[in-house]
Protein backbone atom coordinates (compact mmCIF):
# COMPACT_ATOMS: atom_id res chain seq x y z
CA UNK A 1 -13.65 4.98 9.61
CA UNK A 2 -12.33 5.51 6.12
CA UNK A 3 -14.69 4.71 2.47
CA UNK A 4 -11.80 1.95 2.50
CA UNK A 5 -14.39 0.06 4.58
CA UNK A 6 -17.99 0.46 3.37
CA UNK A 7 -19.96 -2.29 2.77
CA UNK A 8 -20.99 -5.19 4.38
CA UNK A 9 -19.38 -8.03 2.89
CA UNK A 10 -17.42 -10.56 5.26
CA UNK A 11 -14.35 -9.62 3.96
CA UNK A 12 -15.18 -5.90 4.83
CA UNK A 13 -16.62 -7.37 8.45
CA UNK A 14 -13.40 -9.17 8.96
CA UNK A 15 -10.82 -6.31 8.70
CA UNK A 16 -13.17 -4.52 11.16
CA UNK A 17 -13.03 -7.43 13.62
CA UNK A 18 -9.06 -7.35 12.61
CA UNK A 19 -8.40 -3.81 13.47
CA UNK A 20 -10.52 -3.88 16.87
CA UNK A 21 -8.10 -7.47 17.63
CA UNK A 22 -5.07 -5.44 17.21
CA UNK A 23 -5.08 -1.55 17.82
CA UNK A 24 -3.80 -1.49 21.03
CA UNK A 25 -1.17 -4.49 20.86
CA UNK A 26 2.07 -3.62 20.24
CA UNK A 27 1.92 -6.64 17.86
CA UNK A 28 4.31 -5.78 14.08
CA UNK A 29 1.28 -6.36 11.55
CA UNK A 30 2.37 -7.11 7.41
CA UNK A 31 0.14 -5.75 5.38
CA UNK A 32 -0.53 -7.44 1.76
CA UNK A 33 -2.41 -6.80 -1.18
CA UNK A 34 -2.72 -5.44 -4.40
CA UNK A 35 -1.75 -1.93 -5.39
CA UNK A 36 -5.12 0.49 -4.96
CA UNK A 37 -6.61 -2.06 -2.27
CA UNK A 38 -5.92 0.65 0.29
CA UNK A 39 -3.06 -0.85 2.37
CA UNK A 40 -2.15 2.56 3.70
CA UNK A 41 -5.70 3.55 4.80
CA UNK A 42 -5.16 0.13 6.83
CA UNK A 43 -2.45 1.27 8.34
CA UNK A 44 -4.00 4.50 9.92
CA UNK A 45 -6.68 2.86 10.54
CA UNK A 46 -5.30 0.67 13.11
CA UNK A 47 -3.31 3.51 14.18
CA UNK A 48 -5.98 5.84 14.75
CA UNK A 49 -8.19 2.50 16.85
CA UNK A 50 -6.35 2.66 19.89
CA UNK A 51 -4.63 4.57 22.25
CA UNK A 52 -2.01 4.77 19.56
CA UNK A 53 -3.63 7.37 17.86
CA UNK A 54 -3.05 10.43 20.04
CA UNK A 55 1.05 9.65 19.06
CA UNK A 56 3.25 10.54 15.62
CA UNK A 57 2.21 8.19 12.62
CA UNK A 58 5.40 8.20 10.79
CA UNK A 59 5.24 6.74 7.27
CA UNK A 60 8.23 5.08 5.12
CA UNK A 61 7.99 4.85 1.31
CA UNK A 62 10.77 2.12 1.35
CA UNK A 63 10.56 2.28 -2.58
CA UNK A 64 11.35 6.00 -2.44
CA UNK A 65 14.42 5.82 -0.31
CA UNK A 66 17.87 6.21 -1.85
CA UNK A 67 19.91 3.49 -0.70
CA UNK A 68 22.38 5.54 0.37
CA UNK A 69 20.59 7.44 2.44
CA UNK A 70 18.61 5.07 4.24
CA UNK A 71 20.35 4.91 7.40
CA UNK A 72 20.29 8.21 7.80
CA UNK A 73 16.26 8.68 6.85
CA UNK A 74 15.67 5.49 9.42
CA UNK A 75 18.18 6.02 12.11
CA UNK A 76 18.82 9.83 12.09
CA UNK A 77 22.37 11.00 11.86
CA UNK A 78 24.93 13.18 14.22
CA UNK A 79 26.32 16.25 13.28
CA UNK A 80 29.63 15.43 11.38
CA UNK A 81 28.66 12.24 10.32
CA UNK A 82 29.56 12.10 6.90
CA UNK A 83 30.13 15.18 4.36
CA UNK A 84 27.06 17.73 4.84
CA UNK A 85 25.87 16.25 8.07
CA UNK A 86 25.97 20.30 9.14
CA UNK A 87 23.55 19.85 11.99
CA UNK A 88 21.87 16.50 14.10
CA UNK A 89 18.93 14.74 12.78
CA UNK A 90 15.72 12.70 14.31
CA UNK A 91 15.53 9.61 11.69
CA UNK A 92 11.99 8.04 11.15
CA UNK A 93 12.19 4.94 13.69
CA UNK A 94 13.04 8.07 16.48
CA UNK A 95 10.54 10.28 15.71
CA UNK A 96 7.84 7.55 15.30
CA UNK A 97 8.12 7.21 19.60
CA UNK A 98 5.30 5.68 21.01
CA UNK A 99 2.89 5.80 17.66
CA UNK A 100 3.53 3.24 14.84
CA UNK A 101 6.50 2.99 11.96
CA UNK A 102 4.56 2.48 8.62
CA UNK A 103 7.36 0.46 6.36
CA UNK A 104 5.57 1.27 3.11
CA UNK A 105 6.64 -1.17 0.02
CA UNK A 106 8.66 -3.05 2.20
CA UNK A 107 9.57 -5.88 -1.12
CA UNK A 108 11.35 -3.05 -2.62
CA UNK A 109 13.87 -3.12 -0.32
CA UNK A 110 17.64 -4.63 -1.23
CA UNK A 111 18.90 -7.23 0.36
CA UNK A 112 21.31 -5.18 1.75
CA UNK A 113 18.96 -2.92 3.12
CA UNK A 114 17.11 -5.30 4.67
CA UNK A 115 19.75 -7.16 6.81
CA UNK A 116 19.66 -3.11 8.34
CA UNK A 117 16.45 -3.89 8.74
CA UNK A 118 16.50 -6.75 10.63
CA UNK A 119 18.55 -5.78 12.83
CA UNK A 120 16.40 -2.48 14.21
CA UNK A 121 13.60 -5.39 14.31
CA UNK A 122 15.47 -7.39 16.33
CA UNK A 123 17.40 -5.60 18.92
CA UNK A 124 14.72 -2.94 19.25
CA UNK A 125 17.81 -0.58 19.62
CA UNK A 126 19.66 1.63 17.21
CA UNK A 127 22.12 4.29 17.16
CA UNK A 128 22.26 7.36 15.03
CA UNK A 129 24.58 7.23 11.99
CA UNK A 130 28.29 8.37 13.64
CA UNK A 131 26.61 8.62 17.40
CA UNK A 132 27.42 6.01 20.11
CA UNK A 133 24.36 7.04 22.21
CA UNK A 134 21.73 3.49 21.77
CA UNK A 135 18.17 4.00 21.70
CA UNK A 136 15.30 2.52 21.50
CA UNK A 137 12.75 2.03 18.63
CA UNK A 138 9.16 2.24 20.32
CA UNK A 139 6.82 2.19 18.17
CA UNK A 140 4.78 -0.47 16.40
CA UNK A 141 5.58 -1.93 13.28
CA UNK A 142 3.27 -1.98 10.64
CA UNK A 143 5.08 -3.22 6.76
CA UNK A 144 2.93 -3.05 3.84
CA UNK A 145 3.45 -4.85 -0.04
CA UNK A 146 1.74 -5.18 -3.07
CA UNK A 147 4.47 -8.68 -3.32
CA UNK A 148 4.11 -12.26 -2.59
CA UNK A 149 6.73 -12.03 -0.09
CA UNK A 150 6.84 -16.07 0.13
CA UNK A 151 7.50 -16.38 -3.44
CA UNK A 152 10.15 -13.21 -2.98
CA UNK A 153 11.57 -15.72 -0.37
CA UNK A 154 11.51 -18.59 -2.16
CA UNK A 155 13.81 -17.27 -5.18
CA UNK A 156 15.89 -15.21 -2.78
CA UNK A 157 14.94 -11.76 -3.58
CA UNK A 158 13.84 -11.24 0.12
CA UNK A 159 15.26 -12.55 3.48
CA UNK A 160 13.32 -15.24 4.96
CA UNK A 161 14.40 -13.95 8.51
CA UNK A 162 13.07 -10.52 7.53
CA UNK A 163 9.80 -11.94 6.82
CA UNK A 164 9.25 -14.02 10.01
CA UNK A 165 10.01 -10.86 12.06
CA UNK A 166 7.28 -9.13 9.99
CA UNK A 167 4.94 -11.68 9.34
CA UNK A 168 3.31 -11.58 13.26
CA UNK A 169 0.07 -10.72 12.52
CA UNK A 170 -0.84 -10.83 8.43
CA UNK A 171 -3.81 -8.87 6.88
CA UNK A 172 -4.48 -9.76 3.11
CA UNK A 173 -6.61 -6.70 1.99
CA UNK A 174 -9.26 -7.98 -1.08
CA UNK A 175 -9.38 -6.31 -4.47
CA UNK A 176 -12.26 -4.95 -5.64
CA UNK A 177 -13.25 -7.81 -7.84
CA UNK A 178 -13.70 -9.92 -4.90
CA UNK A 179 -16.26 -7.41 -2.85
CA UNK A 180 -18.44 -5.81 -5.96
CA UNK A 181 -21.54 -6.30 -3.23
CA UNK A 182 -19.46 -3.47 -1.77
CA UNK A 183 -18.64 -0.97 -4.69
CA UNK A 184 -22.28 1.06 -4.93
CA UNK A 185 -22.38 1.80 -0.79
CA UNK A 186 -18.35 2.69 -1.52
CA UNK A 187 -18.42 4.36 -4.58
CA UNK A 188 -21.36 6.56 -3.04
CA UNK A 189 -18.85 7.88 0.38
CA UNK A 190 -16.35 7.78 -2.46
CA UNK A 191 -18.47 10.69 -4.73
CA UNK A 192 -19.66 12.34 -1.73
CA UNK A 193 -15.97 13.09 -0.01
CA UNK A 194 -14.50 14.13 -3.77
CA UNK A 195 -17.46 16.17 -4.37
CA UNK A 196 -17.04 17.77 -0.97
CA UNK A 197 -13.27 18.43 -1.93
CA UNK A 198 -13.28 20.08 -4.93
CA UNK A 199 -16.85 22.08 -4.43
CA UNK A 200 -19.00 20.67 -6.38
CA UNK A 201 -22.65 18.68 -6.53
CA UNK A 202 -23.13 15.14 -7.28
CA UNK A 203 -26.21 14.82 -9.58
CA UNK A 204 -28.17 11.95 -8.80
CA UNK A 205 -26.97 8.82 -10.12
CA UNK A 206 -29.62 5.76 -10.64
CA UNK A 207 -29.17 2.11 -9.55
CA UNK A 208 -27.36 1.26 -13.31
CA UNK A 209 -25.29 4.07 -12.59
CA UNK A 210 -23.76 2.16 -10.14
CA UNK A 211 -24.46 -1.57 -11.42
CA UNK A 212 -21.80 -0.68 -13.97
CA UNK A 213 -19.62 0.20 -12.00
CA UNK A 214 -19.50 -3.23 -10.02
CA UNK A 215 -19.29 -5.14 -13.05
CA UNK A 216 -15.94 -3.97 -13.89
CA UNK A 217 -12.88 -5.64 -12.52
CA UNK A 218 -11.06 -2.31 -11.56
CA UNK A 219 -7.40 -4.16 -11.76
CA UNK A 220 -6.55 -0.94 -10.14
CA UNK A 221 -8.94 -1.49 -7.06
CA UNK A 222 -9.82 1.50 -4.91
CA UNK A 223 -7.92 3.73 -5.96
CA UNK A 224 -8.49 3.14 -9.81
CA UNK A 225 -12.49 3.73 -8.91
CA UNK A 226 -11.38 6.94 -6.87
CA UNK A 227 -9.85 8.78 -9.99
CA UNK A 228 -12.64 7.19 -12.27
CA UNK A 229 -15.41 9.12 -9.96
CA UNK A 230 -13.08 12.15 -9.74
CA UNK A 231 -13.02 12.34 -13.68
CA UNK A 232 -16.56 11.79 -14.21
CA UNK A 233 -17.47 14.75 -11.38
CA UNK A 234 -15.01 17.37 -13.44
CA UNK A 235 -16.14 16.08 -16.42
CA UNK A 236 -19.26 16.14 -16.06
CA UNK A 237 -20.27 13.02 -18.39
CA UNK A 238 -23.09 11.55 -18.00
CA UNK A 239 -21.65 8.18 -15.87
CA UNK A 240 -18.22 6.98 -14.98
CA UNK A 241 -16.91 5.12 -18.39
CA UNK A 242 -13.85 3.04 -17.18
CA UNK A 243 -11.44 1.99 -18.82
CA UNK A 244 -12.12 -0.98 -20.85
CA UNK A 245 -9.44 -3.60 -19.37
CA UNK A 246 -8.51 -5.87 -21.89
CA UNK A 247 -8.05 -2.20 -24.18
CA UNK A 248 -6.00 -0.80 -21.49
CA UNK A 249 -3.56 -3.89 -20.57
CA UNK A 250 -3.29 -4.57 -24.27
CA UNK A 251 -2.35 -1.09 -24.31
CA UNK A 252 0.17 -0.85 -21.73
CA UNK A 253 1.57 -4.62 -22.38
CA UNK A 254 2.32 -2.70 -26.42
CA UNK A 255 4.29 -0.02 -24.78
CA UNK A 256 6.67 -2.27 -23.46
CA UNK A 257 6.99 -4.27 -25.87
CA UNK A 258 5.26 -7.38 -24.25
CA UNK A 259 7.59 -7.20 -20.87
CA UNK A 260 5.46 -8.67 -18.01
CA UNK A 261 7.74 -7.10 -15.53
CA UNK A 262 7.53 -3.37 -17.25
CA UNK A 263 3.92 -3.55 -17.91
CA UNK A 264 2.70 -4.42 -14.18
CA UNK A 265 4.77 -1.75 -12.97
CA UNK A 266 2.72 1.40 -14.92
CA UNK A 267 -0.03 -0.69 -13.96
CA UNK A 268 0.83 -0.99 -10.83
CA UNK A 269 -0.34 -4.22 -10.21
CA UNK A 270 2.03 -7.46 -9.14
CA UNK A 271 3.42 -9.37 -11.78
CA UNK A 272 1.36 -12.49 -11.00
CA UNK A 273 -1.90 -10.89 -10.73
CA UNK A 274 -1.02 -8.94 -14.22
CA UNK A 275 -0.56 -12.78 -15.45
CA UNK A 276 -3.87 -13.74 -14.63
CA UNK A 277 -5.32 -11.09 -15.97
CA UNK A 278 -3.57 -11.71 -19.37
CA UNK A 279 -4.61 -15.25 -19.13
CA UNK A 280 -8.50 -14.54 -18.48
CA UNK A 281 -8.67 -11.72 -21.01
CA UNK A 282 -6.94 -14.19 -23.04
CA UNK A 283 -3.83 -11.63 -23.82
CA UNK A 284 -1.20 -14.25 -23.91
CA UNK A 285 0.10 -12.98 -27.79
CA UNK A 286 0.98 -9.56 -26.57
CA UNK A 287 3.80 -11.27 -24.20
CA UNK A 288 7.67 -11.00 -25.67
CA UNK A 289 8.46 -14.44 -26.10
CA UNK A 290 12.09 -14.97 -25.12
């Protein structure tokens, strides 16, 4: 099982006990959390639990997709179908057959775009883009965002019918913050798989070595304490030094010239949990007052 879940915190137990409930149901799971809490390790994770794992894993970055060529990238497309279409293509949903369909960022979505949605959800059936020939869309669903979908419901940025057909089985993966009992037993597989990667030794690091490093916050969660190791090992320093966090936010919220919105998005956090993070580090004056 993936560094995503060392440790031995409940949290940590739970998603175990989750992924054992559901790897071989063909149950749609919605995955939620903050960017960096390792949403997409959950994903193959579940995939790789069950029987499900000797079939295609087939991941969508929804956020990536050109509107215009969604369709196409989901559904496949004939030969002819529209200008370039020089040869026949397997979309995602196809080619996913028996395995699982990993909607990545699935709040980025328009509205338009996810009506389409829906409707593959629903009917289970699709046809190609310019084909007549209906097939069907086997493989489990598994939708990931770093949004509060209910709140994206609420002020009509995201379709509330979309959600219910997602929403079977929810997982809520924990920052960081919320598991530091966790952070020395993960930051530990964390140095020993990047160490392994890029050839090199991990000197031995002392229990306040690793103390720090589960008193910081780490707004960026796993992934944030991934690059932080991976710096310190080519480095060579003599401990991790993250980022201090009221320093960096300040930073970032400066760049954009106080925009809430702007800022969360290099952080790549959600707006809301950038908020409270402004509010505890008691940031409020960098915000553009409108």
């Amino acid at each position: 099982m993936d560094e995503l879940f060392c440790g031995g915190s409940e949290v940590i137990c739970e998603l175990r006990r989750q992924i054992g409930r559901l790897a071989d149901l063909p149950t749609t799971v919605l995955l939620l959390g903050e960017t960096g809490t390792g949403k997409g390790v959950m994903a193959r994770a579940l995939h790789a639990a069950g029987a499900r794992r000797l079939r295609p894993f087939v991941h969508v970055d929804c956020a990536g997709l050109p509107e215009a060529l969604f369709e196409s990238e989901l559904l496949g497309h004939e030969r002819g179908a529209f200008t370039g279409a020089l040869a026949a293509r397997v979309g995602r949903a196809e080619a996913a057959a028996d395995g699982t369909l990993f909607l990545d960022e699935i709040g980025e979505l328009t509205l338009q775009l996810q009506a389409k949605l829906l409707r593959l959800l629903q009917d289970r059936r699709f046809e190609r883009v310019g084909g007549s020939s209906t097939r069907l869309l086997r493989a489990r669903v598994v939708a990931a965002t770093n949004l509060d979908l209910d709140a994206a419901v609420a002020c009509g940025a995201f379709r509330r019918d979309l959600l219910y057909r997602l929403d079977v089985a929810r997982i809520t993966l924990p920052p960081l913050r919320e598991r530091r009992h966790d952070v020395p037993e993960l930051a530990r597989a964390l140095l020993a798989r990047t160490a392994e990667r890029l050839g090199l030794q991990v000197t031995a690091c002392d229990a306040a070595f690793f103390a720090r490093l589960a008193a910081h916050d780490w707004p960026g969660n796993v992934r944030e304490l991934e690059n932080v190791l991976e710096r310190w090992l080519v480095g060579g320093a003599a401990g991790p030094a993250p980022l201090r966090e009221a320093e960096r936010i300040a930073r970032v919220l400066d760049a954009t010239g106080g925009n809430v919105a702007r800022a969360a998005r290099r952080l790549g956090l959600a707006r809301s949990t950038l908020r409270g993070h402004i509010a505890r580090l008691d940031l409020a004056r960098r915000i553009a007052r409108d």
